[in-house]
C-alpha atoms as a PDB file:
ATOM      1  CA  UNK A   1       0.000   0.000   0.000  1.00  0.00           C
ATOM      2  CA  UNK A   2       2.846   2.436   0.451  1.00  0.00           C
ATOM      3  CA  UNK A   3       4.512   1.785  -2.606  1.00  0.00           C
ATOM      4  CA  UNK A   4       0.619   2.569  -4.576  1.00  0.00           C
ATOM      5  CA  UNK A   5       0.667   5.908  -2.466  1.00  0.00           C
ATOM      6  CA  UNK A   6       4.078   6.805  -3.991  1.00  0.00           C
ATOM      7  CA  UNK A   7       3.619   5.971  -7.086  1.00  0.00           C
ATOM      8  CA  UNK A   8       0.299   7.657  -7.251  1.00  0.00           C
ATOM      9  CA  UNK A   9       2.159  11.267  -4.703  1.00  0.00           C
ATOM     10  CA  UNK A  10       4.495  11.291  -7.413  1.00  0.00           C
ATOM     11  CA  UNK A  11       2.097  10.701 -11.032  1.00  0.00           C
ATOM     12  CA  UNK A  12       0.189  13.842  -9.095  1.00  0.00           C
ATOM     13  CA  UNK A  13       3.002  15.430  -8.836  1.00  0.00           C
ATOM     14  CA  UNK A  14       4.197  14.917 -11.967  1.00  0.00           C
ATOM     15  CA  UNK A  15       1.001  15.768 -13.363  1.00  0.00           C
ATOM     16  CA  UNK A  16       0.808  19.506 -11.756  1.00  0.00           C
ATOM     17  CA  UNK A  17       4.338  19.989 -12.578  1.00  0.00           C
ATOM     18  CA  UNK A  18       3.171  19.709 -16.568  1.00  0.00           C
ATOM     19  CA  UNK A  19      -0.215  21.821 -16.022  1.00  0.00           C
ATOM     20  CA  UNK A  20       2.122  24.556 -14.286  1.00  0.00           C
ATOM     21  CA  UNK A  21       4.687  24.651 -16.973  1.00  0.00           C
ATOM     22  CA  UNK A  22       1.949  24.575 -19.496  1.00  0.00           C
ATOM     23  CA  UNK A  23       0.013  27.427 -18.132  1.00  0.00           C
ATOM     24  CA  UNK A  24       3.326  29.201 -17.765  1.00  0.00           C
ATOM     25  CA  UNK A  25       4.368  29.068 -21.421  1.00  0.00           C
ATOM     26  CA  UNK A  26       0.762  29.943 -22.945  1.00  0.00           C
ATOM     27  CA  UNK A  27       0.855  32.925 -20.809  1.00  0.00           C
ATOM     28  CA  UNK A  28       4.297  33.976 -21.983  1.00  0.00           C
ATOM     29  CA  UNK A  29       2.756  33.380 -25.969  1.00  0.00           C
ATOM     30  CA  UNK A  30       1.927  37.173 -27.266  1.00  0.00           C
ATOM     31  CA  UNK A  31      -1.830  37.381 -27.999  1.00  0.00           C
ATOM     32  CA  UNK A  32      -2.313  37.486 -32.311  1.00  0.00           C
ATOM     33  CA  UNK A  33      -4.019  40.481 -32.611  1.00  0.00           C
ATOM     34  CA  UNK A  34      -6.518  40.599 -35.007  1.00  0.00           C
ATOM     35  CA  UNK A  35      -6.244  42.260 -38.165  1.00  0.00           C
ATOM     36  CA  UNK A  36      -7.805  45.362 -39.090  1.00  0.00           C
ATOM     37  CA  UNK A  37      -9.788  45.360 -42.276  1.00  0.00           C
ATOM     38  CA  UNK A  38      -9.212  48.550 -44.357  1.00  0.00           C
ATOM     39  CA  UNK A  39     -12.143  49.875 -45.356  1.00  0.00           C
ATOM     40  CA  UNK A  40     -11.939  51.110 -48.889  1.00  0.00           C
ATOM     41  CA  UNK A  41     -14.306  54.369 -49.467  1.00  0.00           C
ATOM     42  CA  UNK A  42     -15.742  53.787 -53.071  1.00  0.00           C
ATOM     43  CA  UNK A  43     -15.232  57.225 -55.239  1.00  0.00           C
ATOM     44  CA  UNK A  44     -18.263  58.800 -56.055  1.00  0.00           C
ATOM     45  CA  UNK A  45     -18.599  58.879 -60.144  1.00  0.00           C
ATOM     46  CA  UNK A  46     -19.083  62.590 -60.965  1.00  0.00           C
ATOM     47  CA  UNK A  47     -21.039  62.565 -64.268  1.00  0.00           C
ATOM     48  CA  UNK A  48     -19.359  64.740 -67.236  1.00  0.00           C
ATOM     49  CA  UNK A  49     -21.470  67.678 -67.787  1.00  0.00           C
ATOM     50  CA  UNK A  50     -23.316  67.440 -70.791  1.00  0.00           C
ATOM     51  CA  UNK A  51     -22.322  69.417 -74.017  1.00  0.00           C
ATOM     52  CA  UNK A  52     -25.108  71.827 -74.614  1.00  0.00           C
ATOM     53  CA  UNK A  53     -26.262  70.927 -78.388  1.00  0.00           C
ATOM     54  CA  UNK A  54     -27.679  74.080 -80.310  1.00  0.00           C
ATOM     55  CA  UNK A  55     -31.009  73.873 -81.656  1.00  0.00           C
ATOM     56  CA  UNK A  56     -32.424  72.193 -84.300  1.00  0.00           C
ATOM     57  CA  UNK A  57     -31.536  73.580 -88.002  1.00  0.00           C
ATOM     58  CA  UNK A  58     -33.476  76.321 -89.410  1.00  0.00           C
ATOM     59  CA  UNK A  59     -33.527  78.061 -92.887  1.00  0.00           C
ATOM     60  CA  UNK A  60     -32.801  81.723 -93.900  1.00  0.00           C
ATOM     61  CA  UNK A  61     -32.121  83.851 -96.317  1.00  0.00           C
ATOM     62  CA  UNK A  62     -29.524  85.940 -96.504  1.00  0.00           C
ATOM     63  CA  UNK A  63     -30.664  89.927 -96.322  1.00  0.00           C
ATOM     64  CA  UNK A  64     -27.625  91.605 -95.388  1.00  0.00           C
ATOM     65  CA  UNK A  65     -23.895  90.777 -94.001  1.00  0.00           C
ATOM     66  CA  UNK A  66     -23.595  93.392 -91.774  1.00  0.00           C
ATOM     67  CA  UNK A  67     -19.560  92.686 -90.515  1.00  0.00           C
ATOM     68  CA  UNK A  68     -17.069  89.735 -89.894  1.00  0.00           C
ATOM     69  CA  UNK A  69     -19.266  87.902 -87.484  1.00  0.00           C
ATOM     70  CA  UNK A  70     -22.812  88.795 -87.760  1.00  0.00           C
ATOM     71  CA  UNK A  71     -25.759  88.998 -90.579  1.00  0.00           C
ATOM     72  CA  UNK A  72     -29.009  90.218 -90.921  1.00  0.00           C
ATOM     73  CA  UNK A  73     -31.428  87.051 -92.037  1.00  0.00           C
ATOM     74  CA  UNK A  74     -35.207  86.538 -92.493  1.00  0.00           C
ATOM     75  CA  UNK A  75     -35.836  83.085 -91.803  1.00  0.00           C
ATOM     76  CA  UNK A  76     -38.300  80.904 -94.132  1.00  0.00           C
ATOM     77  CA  UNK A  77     -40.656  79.154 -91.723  1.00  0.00           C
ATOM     78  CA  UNK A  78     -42.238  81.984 -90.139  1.00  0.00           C
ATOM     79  CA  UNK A  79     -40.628  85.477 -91.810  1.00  0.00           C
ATOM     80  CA  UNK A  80     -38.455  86.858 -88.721  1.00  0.00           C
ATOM     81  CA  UNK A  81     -36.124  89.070 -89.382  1.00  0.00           C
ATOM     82  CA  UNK A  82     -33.125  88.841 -87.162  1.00  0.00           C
ATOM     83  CA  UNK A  83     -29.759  89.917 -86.772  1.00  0.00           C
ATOM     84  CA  UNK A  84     -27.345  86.456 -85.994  1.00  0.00           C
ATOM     85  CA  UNK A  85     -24.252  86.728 -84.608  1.00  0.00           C
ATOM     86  CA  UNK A  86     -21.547  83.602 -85.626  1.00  0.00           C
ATOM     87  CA  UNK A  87     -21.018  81.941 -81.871  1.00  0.00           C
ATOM     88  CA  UNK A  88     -17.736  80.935 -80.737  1.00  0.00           C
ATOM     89  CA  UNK A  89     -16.571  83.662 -83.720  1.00  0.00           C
ATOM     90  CA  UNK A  90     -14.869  87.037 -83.332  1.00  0.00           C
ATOM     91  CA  UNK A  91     -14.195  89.328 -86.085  1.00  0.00           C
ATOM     92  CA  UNK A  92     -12.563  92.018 -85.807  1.00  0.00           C
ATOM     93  CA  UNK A  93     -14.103  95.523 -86.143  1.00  0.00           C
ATOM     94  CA  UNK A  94     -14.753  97.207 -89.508  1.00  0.00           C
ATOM     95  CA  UNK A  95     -17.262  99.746 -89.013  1.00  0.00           C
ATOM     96  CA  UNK A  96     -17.620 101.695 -85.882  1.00  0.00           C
ATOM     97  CA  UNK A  97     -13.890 101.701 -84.516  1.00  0.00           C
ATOM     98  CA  UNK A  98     -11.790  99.501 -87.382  1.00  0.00           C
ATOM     99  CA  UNK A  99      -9.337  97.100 -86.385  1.00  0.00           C
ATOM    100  CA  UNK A 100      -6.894  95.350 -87.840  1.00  0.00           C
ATOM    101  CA  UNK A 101      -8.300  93.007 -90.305  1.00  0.00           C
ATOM    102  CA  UNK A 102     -11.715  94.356 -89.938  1.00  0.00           C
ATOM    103  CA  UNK A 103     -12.138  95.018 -93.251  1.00  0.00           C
ATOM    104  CA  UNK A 104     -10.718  91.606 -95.081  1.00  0.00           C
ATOM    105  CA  UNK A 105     -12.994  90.472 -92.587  1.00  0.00           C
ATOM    106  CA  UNK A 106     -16.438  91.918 -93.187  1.00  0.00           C
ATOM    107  CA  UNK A 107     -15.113  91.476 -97.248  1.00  0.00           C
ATOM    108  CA  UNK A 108     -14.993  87.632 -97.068  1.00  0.00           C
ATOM    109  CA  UNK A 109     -18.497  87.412 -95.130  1.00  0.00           C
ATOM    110  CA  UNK A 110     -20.305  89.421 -98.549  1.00  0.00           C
ATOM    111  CA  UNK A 111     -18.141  86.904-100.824  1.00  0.00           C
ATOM    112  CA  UNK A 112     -19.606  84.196 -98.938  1.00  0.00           C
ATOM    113  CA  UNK A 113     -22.936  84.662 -98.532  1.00  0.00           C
ATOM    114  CA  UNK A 114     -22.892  86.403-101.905  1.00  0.00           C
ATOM    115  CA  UNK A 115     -22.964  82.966-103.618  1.00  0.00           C
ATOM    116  CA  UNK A 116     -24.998  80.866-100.737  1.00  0.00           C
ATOM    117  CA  UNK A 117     -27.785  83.582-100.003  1.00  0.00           C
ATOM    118  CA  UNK A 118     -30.327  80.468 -98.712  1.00  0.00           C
ATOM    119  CA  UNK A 119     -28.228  79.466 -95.272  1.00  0.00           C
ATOM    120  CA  UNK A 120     -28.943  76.862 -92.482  1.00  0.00           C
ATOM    121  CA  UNK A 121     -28.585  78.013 -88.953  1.00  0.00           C
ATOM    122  CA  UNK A 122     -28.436  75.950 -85.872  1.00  0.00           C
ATOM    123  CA  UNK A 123     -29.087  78.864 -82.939  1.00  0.00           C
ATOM    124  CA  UNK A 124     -27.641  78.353 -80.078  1.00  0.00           C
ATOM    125  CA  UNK A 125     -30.310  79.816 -77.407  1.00  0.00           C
ATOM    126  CA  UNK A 126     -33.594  81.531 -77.869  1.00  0.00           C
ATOM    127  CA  UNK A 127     -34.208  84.845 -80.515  1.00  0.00           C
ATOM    128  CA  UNK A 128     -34.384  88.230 -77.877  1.00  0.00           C
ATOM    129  CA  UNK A 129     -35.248  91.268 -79.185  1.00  0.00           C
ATOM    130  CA  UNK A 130     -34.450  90.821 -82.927  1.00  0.00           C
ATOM    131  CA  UNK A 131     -30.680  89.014 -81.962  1.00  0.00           C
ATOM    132  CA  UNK A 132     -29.145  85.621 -81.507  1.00  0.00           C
ATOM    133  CA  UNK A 133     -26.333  83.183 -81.671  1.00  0.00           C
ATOM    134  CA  UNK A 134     -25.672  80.479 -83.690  1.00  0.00           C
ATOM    135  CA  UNK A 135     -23.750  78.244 -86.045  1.00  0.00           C
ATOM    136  CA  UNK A 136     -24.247  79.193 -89.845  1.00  0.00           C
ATOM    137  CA  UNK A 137     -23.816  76.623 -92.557  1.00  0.00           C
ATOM    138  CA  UNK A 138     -23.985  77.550 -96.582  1.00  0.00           C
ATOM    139  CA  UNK A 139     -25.658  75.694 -99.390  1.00  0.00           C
ATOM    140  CA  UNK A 140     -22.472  74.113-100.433  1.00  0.00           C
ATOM    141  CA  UNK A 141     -22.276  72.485 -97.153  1.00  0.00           C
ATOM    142  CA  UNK A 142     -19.313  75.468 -96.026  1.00  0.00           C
ATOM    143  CA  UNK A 143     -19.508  75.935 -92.030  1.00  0.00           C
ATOM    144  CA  UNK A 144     -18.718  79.118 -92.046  1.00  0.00           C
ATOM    145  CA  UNK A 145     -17.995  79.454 -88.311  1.00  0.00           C
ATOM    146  CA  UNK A 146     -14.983  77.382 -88.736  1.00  0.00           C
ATOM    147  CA  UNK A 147     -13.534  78.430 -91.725  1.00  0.00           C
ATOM    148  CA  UNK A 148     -13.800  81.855 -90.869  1.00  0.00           C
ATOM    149  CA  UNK A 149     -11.361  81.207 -87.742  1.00  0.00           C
ATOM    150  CA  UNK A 150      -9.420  78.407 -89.740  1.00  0.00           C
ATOM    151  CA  UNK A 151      -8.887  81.156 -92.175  1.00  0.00           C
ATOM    152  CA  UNK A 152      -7.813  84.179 -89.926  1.00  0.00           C
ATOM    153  CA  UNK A 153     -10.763  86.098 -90.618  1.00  0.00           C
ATOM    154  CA  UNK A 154     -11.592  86.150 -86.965  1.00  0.00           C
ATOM    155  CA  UNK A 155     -10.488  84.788 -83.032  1.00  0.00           C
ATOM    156  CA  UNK A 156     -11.750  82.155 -81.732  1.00  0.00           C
ATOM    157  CA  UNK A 157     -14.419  83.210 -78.520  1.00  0.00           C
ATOM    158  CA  UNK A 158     -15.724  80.838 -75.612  1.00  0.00           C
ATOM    159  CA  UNK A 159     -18.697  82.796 -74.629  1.00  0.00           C
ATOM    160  CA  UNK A 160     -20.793  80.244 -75.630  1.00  0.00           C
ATOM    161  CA  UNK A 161     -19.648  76.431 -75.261  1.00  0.00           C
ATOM    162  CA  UNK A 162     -21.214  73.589 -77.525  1.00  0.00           C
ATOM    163  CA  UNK A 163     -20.355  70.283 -79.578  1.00  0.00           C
ATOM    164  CA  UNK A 164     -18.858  72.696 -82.132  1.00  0.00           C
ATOM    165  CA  UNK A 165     -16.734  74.929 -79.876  1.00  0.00           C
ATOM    166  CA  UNK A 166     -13.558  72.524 -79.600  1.00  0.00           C
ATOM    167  CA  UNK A 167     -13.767  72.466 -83.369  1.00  0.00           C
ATOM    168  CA  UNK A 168     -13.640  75.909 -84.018  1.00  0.00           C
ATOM    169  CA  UNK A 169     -10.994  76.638 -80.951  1.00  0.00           C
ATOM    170  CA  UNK A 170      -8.790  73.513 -82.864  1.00  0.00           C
ATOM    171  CA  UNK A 171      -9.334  75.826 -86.327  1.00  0.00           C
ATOM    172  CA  UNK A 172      -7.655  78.680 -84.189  1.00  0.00           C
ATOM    173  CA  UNK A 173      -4.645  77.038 -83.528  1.00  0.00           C
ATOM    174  CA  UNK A 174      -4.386  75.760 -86.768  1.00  0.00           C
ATOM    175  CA  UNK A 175      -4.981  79.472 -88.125  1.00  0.00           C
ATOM    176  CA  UNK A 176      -1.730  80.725 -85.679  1.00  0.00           C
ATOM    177  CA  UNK A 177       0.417  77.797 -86.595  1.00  0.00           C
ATOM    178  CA  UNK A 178       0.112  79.023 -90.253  1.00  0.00           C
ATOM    179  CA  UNK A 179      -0.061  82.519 -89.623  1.00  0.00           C
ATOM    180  CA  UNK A 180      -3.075  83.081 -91.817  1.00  0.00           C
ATOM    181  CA  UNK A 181      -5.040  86.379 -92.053  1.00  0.00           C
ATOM    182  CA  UNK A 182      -4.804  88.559 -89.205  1.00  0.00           C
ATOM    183  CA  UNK A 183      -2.529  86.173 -86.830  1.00  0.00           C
ATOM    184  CA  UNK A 184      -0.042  87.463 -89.832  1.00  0.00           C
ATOM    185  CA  UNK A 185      -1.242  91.035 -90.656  1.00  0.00           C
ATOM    186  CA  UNK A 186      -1.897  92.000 -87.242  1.00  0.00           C
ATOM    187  CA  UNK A 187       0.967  90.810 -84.956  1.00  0.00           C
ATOM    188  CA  UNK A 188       0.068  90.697 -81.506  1.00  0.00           C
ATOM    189  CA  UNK A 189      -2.271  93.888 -81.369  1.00  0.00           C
ATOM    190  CA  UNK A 190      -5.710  94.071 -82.326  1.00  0.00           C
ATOM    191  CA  UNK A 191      -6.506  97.537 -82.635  1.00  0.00           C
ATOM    192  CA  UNK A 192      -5.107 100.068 -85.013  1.00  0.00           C
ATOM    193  CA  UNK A 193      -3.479 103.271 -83.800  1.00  0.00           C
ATOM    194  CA  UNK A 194      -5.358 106.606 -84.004  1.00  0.00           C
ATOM    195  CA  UNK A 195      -3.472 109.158 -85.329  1.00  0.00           C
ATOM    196  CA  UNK A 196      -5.493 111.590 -85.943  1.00  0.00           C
ATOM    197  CA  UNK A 197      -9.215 112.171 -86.764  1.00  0.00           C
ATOM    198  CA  UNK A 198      -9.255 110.039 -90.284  1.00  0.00           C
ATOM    199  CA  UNK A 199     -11.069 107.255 -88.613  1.00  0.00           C
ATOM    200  CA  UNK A 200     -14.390 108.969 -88.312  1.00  0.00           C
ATOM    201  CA  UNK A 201     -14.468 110.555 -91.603  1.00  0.00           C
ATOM    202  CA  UNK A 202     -15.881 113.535 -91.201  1.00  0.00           C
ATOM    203  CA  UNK A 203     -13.771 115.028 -93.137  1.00  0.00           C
ATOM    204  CA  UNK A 204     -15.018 114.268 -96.008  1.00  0.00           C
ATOM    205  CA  UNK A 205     -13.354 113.142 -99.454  1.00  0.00           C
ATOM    206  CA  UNK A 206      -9.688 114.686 -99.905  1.00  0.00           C
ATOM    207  CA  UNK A 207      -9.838 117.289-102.277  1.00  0.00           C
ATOM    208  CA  UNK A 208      -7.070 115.476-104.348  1.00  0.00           C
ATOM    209  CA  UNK A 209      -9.065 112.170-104.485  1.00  0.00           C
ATOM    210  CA  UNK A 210     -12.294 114.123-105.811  1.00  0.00           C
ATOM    211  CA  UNK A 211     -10.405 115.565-108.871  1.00  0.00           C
ATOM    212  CA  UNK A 212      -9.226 112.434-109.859  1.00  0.00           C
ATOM    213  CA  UNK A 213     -13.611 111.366-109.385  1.00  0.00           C
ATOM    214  CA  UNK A 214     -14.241 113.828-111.611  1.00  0.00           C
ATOM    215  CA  UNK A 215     -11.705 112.945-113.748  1.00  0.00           C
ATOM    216  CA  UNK A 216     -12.769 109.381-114.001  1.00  0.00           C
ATOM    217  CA  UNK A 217     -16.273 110.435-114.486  1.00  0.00           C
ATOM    218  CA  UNK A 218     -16.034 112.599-117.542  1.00  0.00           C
ATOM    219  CA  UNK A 219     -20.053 112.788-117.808  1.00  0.00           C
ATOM    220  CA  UNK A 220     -20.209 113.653-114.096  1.00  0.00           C
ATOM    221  CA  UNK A 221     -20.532 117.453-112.695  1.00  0.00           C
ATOM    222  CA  UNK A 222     -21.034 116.698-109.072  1.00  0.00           C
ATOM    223  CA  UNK A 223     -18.969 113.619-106.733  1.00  0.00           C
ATOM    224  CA  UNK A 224     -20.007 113.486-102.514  1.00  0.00           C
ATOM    225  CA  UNK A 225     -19.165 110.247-100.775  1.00  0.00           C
ATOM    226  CA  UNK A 226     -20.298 108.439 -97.657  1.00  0.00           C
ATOM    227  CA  UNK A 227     -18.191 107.210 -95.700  1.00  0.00           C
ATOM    228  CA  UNK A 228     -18.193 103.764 -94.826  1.00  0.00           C
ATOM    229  CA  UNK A 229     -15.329 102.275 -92.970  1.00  0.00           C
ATOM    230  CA  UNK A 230     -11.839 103.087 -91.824  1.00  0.00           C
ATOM    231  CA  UNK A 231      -9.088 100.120 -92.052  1.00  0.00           C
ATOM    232  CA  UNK A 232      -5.415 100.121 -90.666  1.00  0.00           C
ATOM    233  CA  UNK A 233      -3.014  98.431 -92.964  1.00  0.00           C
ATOM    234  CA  UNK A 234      -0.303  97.372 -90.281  1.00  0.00           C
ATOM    235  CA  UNK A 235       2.118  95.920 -92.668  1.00  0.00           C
ATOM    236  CA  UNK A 236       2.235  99.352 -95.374  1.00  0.00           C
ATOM    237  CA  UNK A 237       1.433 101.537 -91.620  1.00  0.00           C
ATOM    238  CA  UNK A 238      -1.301 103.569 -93.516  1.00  0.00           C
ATOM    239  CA  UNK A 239      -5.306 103.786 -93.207  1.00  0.00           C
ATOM    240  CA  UNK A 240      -7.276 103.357 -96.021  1.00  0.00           C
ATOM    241  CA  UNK A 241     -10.912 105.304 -95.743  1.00  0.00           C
ATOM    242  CA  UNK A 242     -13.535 103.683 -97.527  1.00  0.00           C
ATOM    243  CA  UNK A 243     -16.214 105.777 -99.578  1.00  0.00           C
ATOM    244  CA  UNK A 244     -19.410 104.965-101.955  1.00  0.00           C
ATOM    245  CA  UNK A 245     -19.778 107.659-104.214  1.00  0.00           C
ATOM    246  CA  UNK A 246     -23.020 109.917-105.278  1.00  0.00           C
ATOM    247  CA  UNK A 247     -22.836 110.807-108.460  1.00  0.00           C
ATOM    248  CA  UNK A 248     -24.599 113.716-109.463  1.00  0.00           C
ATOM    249  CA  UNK A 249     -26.659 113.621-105.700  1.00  0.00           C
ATOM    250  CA  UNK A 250     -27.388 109.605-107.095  1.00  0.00           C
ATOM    251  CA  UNK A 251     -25.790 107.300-104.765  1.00  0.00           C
ATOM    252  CA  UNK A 252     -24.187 104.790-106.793  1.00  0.00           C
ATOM    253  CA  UNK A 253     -22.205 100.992-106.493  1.00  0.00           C
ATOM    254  CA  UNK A 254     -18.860 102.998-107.254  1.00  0.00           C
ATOM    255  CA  UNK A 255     -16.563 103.160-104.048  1.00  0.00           C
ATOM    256  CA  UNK A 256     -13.414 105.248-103.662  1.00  0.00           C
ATOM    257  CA  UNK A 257     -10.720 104.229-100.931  1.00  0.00           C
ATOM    258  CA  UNK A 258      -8.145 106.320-100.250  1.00  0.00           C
ATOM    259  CA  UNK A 259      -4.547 105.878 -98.685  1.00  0.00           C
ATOM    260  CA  UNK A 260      -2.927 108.547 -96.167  1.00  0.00           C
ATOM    261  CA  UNK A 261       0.220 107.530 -94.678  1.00  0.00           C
ATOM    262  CA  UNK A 262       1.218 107.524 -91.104  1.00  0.00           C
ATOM    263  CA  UNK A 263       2.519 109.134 -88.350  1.00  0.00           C
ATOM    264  CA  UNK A 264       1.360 112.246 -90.421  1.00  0.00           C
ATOM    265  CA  UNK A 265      -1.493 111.107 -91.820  1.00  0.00           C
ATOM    266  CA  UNK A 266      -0.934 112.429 -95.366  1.00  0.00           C
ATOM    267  CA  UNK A 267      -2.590 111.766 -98.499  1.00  0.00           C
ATOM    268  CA  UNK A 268      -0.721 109.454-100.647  1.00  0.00           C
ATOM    269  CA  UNK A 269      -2.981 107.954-103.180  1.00  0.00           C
ATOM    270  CA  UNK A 270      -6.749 107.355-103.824  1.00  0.00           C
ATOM    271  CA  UNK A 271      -8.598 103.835-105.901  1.00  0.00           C
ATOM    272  CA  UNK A 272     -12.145 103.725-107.563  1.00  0.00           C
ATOM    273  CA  UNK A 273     -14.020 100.899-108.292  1.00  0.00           C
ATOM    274  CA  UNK A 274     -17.593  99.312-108.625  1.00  0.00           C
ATOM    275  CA  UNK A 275     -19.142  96.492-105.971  1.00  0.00           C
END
């Protein structure tokens, strides 16, 4: 019986000695701490903004080119008459205050409508007060916004943005790259100097320039002009005034421009000829 109750004092033993040294070593084991989940924030998708597209086509006729980037039209489905000006175009100015350019300008708008006087127009907002904006295309299919800024006839503007603008803003750079029209006539400056007051022509025809009327027009015993335009000629620096001529108090398609030379302004020479 005593050996039993050593065997069994020591198996006890023995047996508390392993939980011990097991509790021991689990409590030395660092802890796995659990791993943190990264929560990944889905962007929000921003929707592109949409492209405004002008309105749908509409047909006009042609009553008067009035400058670079605007023409006077009456429209054929109901008779309006309204004055549209070319969006994303600008001309420069050939009537009021002339700019370099202003006149090639307002010149190539009369060629082309000249031959294309039934036009499409795709407006690019409502008509107010006799006015709007819009994209012009001829009869032959010509879209006259762009080539007019592809051409150097005129800037390109971002007033107004639609599916055509990048178009016409890629003609731009096209038109600078190749120095065509004004980006080569005009430099970096849009308007011309002022010298002196030959821009508003109220001076009337130079004296010089209506002999040589008079001597053109043998039959003719009295010349007067209206004025019409001033232009700056940056390259030959010298303004050309622009007049149609009344013959005999008959206002008539002959025009007379005439060339004074700057700083001084003086006359140099004067050209007739019919429109």
């Amino acid at each position: 019986m005593n050996v039993r109750r050593k065997i069994s004092s020591v198996i006890t033993i023995v047996l508390l000695l392993s939980a011990f040294t097991f509790l021991h070593l689990h409590a030395q084991t660092p802890t796995a701490t659990p791993e943190t989940e990264t929560v990944t924030s889905t962007p929000v998708s921003v929707l592109p903004t949409a492209i405004p597209t002008p309105l749908p086509p509409r047909q006009a006729v042609v009553k008067s080119s009035l400058d670079g980037d605007s023409v006077e039209v009456v429209f054929t489905d109901n008779g309006q008459i309204a004055t549209i000006h070319l969006a994303n175009v600008d001309a420069p100015e050939s009537v009021k205050e002339a700019e370099c350019f202003g006149r090639e300008s307002s010149e190539y708008a009369v060629q082309a409508y000249q031959g294309n006087p039934l036009i499409s127009i795709e407006l690019a907002g409502e008509i107010e007060d006799g006015e709007g904006t819009g994209y012009v295309h001829l009869a032959d299919g010509t879209f006259l916004n762009l080539v007019t800024v592809l051409f150097g006839y005129a800037r390109y503007d971002d007033t107004i943005q639609s599916v055509y603008s990048e178009k016409i803003k890629d003609a731009e750079v096209q038109s600078k790259q190749g120095k065509t029209g004004l980006w080569r006539a005009c430099g970096q400056t849009d308007a011309p100097p002022k010298p002196c007051f030959l821009f508003s022509g109220s001076g009337g025809i130079d004296s010089a320039s209506k002999r040589e009327a008079l001597a053109h027009f043998e039959s003719v015993s009295d010349i007067a002009g209206q004025f019409r335009y001033a232009y700056y000629d940056p390259v030959q620096n010298e303004v050309i005034l622009t007049w149609q001529l009344s013959l005999d108090r008959r206002m008539s398609n002959s025009y007379l421009d005439e060339y004074f030379r700057l700083p001084d302004c003086s006359f140099d020479r004067s050209v007739i000829y019919e429109k």
